[in-house]
N, C-alpha and C. Protein backbone atom coordinates (compact mmCIF):
# COMPACT_ATOMS: atom_id res chain seq x y z
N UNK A 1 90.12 79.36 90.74
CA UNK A 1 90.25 80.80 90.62
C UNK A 1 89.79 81.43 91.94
N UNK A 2 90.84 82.57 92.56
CA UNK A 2 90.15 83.15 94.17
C UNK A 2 89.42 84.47 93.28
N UNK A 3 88.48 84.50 93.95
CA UNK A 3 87.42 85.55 93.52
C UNK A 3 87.49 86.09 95.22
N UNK A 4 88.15 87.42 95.42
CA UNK A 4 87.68 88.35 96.58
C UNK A 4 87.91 87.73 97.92
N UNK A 5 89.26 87.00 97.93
CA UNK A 5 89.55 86.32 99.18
C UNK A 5 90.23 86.96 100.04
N UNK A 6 89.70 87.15 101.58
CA UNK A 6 89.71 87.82 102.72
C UNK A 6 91.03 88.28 102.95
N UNK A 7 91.98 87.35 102.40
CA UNK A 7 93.47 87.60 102.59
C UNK A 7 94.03 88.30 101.88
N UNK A 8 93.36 88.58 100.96
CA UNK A 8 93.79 89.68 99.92
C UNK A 8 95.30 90.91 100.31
N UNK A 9 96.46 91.05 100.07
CA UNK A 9 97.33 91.34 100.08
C UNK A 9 97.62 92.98 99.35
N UNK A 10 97.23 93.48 99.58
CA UNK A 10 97.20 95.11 98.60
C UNK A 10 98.49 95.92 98.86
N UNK A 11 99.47 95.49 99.94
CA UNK A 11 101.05 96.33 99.94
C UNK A 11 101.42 95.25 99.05
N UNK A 12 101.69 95.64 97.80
CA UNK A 12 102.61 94.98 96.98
C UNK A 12 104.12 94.90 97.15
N UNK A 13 104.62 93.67 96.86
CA UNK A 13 105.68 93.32 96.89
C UNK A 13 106.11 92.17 95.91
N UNK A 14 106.75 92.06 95.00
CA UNK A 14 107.02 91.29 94.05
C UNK A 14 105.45 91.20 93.57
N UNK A 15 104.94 91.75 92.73
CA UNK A 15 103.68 91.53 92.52
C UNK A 15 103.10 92.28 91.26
N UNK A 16 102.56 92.23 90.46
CA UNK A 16 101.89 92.76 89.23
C UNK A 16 100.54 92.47 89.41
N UNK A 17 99.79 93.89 89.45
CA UNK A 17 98.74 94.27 89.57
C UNK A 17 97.77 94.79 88.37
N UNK A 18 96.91 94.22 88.04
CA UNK A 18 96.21 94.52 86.40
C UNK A 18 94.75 95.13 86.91
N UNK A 19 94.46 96.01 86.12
CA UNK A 19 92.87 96.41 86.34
C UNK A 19 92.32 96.18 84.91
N UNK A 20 91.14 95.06 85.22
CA UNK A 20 90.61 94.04 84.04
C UNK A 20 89.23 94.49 83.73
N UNK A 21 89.38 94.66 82.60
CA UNK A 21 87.91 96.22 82.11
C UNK A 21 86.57 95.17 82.08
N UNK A 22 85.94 95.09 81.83
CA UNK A 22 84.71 94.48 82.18
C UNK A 22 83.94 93.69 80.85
N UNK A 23 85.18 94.09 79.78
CA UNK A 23 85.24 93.25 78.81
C UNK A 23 85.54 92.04 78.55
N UNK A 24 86.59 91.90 79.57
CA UNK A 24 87.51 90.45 80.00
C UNK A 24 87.22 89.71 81.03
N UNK A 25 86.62 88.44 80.29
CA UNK A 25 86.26 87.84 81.31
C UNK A 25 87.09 87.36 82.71
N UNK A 26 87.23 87.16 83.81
CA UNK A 26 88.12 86.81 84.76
C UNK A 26 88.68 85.35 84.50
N UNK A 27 88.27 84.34 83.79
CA UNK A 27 88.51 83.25 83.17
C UNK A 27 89.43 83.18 82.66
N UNK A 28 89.11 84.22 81.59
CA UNK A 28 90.16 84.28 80.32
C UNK A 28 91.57 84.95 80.89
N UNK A 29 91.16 85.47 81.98
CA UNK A 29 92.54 86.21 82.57
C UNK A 29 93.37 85.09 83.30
N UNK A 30 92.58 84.50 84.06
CA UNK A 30 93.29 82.99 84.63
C UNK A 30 93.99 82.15 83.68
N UNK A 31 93.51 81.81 82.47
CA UNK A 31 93.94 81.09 81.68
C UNK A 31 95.11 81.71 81.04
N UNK A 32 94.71 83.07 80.48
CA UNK A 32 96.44 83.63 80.01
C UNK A 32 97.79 83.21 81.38
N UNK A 33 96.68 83.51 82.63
CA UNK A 33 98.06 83.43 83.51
C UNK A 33 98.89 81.89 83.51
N UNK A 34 97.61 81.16 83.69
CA UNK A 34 97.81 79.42 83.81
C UNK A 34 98.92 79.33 82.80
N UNK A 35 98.97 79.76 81.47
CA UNK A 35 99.51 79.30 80.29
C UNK A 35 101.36 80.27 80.47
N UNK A 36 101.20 80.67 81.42
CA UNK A 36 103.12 81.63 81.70
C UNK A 36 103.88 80.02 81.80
N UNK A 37 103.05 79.23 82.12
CA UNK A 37 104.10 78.62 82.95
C UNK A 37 104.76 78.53 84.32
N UNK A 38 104.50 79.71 84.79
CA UNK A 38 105.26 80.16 86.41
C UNK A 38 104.44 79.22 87.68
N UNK A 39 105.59 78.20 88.42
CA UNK A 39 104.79 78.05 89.32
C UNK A 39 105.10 78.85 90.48
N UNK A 40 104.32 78.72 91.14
CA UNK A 40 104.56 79.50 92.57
C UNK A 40 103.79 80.84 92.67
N UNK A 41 103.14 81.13 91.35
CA UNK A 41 102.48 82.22 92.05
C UNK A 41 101.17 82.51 92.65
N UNK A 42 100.75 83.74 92.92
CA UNK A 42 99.42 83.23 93.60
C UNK A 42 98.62 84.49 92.94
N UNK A 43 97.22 84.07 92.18
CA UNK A 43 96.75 84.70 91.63
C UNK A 43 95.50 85.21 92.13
N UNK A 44 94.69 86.22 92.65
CA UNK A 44 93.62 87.06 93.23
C UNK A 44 93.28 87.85 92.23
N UNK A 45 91.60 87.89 92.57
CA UNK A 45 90.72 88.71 91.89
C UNK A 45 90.22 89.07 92.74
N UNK A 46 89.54 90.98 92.57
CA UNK A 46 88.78 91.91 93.25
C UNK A 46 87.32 91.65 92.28
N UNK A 47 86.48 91.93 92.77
CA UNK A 47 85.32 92.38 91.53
C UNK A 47 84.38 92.92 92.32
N UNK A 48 83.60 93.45 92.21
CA UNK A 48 82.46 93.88 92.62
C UNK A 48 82.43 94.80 93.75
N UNK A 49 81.36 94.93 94.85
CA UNK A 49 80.92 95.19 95.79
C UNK A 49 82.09 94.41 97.22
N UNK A 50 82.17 93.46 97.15
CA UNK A 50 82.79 92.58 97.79
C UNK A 50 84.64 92.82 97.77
N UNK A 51 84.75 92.92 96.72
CA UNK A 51 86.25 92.98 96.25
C UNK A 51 86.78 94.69 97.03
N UNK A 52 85.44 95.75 96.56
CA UNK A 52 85.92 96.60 96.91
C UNK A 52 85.77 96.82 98.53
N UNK A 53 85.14 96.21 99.51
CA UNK A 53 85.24 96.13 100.79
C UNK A 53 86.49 95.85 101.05
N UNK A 54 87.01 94.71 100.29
CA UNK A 54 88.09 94.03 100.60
C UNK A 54 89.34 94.68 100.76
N UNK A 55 89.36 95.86 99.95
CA UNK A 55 90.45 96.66 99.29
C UNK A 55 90.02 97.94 100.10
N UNK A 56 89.53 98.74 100.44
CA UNK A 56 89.33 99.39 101.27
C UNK A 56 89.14 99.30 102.67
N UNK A 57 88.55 98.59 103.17
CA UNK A 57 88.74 97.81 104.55
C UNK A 57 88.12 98.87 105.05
N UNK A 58 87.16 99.46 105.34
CA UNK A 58 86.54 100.56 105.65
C UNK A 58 85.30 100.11 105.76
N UNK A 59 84.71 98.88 105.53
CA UNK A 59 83.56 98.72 105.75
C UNK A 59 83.64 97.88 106.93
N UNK A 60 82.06 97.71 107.39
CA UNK A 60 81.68 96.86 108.82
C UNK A 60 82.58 95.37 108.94
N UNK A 61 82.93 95.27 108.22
CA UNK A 61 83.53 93.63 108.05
C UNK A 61 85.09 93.99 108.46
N UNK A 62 85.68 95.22 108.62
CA UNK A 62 86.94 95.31 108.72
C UNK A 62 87.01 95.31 109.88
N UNK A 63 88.25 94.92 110.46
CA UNK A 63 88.86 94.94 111.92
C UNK A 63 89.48 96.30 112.18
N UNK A 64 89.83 96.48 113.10
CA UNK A 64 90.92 98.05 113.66
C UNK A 64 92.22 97.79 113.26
N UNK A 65 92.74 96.16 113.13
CA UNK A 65 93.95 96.25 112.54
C UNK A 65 93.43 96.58 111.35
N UNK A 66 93.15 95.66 110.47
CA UNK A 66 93.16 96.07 109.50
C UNK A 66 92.75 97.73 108.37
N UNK A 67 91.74 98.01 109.17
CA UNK A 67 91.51 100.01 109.04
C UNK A 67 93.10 100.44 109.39
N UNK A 68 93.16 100.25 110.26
CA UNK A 68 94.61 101.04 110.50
C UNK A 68 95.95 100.62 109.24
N UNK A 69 96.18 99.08 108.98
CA UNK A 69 96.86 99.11 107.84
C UNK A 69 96.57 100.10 106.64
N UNK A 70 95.32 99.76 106.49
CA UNK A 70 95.11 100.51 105.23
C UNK A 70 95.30 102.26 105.20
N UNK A 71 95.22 102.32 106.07
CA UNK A 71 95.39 103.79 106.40
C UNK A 71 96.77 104.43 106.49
N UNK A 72 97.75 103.44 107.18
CA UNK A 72 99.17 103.51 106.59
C UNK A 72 99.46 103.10 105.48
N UNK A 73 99.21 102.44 104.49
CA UNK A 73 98.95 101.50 103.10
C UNK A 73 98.89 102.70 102.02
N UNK A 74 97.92 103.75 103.10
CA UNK A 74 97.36 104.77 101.55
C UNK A 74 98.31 106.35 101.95
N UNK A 75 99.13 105.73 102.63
CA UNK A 75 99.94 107.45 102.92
C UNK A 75 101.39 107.10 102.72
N UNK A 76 101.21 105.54 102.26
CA UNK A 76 103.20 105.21 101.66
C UNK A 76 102.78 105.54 100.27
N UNK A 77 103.82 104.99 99.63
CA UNK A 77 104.23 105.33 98.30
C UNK A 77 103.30 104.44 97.28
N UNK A 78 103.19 103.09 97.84
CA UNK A 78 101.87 102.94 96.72
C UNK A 78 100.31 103.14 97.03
N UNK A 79 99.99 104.46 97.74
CA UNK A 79 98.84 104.84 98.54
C UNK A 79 97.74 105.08 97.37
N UNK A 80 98.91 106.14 96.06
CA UNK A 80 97.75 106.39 94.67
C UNK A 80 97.96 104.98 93.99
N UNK A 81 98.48 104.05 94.27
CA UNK A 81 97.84 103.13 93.06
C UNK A 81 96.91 102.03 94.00
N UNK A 82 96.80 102.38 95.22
CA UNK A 82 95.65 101.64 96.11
C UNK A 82 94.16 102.47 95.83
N UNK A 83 94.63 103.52 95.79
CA UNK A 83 93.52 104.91 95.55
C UNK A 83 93.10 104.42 94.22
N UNK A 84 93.83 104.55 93.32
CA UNK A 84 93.10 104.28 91.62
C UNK A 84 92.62 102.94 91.47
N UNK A 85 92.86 102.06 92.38
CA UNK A 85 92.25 100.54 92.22
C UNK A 85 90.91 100.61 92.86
N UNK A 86 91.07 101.08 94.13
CA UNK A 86 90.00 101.80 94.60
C UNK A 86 89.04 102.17 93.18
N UNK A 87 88.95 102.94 92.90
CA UNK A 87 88.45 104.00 91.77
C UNK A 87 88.09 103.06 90.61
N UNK A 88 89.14 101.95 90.00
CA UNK A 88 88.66 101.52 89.26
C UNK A 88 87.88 100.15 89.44
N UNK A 89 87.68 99.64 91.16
CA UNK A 89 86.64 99.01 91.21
C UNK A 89 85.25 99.66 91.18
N UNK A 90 85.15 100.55 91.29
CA UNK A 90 83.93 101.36 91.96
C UNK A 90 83.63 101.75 90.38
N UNK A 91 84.30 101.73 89.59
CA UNK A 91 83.83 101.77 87.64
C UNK A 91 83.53 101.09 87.65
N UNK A 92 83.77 99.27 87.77
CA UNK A 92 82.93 98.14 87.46
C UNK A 92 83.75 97.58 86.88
N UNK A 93 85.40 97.62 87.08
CA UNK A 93 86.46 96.61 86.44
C UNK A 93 86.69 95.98 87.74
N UNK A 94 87.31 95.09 87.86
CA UNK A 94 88.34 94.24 88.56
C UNK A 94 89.65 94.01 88.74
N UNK A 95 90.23 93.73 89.72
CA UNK A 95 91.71 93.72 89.66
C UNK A 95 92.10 92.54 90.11
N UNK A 96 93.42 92.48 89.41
CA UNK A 96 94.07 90.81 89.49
C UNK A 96 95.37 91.35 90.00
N UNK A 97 95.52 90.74 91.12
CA UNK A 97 97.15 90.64 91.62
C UNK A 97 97.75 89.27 91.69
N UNK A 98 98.76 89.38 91.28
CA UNK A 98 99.53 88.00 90.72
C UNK A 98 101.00 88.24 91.47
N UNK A 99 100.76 87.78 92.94
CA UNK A 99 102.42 87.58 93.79
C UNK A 99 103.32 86.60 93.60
N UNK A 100 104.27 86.77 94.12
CA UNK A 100 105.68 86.12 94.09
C UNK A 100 105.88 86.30 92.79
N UNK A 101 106.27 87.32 92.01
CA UNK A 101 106.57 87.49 90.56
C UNK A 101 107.96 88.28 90.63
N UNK A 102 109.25 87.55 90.32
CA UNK A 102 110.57 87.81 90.40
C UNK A 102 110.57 89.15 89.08
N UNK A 103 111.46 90.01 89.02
CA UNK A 103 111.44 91.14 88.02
C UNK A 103 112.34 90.19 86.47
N UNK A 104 112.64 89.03 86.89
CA UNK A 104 113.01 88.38 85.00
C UNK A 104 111.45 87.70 84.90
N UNK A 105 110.78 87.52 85.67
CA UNK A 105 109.09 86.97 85.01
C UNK A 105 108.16 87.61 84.96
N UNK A 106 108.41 89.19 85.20
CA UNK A 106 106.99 89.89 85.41
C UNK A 106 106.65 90.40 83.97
N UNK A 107 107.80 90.42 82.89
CA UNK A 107 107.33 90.74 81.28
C UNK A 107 106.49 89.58 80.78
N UNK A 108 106.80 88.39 81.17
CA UNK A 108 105.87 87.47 81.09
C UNK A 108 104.41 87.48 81.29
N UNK A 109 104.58 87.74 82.60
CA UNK A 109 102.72 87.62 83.14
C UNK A 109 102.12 89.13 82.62
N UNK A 110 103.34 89.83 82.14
CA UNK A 110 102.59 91.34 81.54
C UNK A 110 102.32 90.88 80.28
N UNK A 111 102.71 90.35 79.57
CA UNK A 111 102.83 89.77 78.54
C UNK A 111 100.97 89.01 77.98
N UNK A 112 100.81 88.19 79.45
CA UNK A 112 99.74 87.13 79.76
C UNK A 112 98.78 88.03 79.82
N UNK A 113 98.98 89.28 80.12
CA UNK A 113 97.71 90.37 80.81
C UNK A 113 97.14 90.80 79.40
N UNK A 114 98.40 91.50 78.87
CA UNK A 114 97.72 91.99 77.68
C UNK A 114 96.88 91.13 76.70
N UNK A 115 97.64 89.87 76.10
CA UNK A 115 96.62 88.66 75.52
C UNK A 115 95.39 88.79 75.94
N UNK A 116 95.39 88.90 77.49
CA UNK A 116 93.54 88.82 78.04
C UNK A 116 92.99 89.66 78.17
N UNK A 117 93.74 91.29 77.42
CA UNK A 117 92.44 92.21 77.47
C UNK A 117 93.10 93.18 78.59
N UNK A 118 93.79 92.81 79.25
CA UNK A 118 94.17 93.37 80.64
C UNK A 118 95.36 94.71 80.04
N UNK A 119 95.45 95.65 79.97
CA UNK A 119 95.63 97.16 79.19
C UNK A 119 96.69 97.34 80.05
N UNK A 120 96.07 97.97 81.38
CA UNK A 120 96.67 98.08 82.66
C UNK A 120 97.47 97.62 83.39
N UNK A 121 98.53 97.78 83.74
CA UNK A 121 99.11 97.04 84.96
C UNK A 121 100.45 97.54 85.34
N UNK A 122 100.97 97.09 86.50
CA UNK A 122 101.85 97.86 86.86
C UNK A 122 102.39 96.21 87.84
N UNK A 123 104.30 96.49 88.07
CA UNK A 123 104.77 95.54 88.59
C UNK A 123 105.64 96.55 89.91
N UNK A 124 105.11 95.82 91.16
CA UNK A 124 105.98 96.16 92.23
C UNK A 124 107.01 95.17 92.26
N UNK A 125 107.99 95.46 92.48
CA UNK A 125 109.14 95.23 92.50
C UNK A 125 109.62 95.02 94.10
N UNK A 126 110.64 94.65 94.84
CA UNK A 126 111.43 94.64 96.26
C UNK A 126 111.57 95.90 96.29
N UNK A 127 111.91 96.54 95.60
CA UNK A 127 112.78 97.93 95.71
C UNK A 127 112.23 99.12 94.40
N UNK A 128 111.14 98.55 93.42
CA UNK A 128 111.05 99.09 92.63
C UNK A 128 109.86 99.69 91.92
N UNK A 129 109.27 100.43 90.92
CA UNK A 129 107.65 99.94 90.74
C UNK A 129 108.19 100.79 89.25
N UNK A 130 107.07 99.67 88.73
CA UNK A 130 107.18 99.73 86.67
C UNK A 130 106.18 99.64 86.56
């Protein structure tokens, strides 16, 4: 399971993004995903203090590229759902992004989210957002 890894990817693209309430364990969210079946995808968790550096890139640990992505990141079109992830780390949930998710498998892993508690979520699409 990646817990808050540096590479963390926040311009979505083929990707379904869940904000996981603090009820659900991050385990149990892995395991709904493990159980889709899908290989190829790649599954990340935000949590904490750490997660939210990660996702904001605004702290001492960030580079100038990276401040500057994010700064173009939050003035495109998925800028408010970087903003509300934002927001809902800083509540004390976590977020799971689950890439390379084609639009015939993302009812699936939405599917996997809800089983684990996961309420929330939203699927970027190539061209699209649900």
């Amino acid at each position: 399971m990646r817990v808050n890894p540096q590479e963390f990817v926040s311009f979505p693209r083929q990707t379904v993004i869940g904000f996981v309430p603090a009820s659900a364990p991050l385990e149990q969210v892995q395991e709904a995903l493990d159980g889709t079946g899908l290989a190829g995808q790649e599954v990340a968790f935000l949590d904490g203090h750490d997660g939210l550096q990660i996702l904001s890139r605004g702290g001492e640990s960030a580079t100038l590229r990276q401040r500057i992505l994010r700064k173009v990141e939050l003035l495109s079109e998925e800028g408010l759902h970087l903003s509300r992830a934002i927001d809902h780390l800083r509540s004390g949930m976590a977020v799971v992004a689950i890439r390379r998710v084609g639009s015939h498998d993302a009812p699936r892993v939405r599917q996997a989210l809800e089983t684990a508690g996961v309420g929330t979520h939203h699927y970027f699409g190539t061209r699209t957002f649900d």
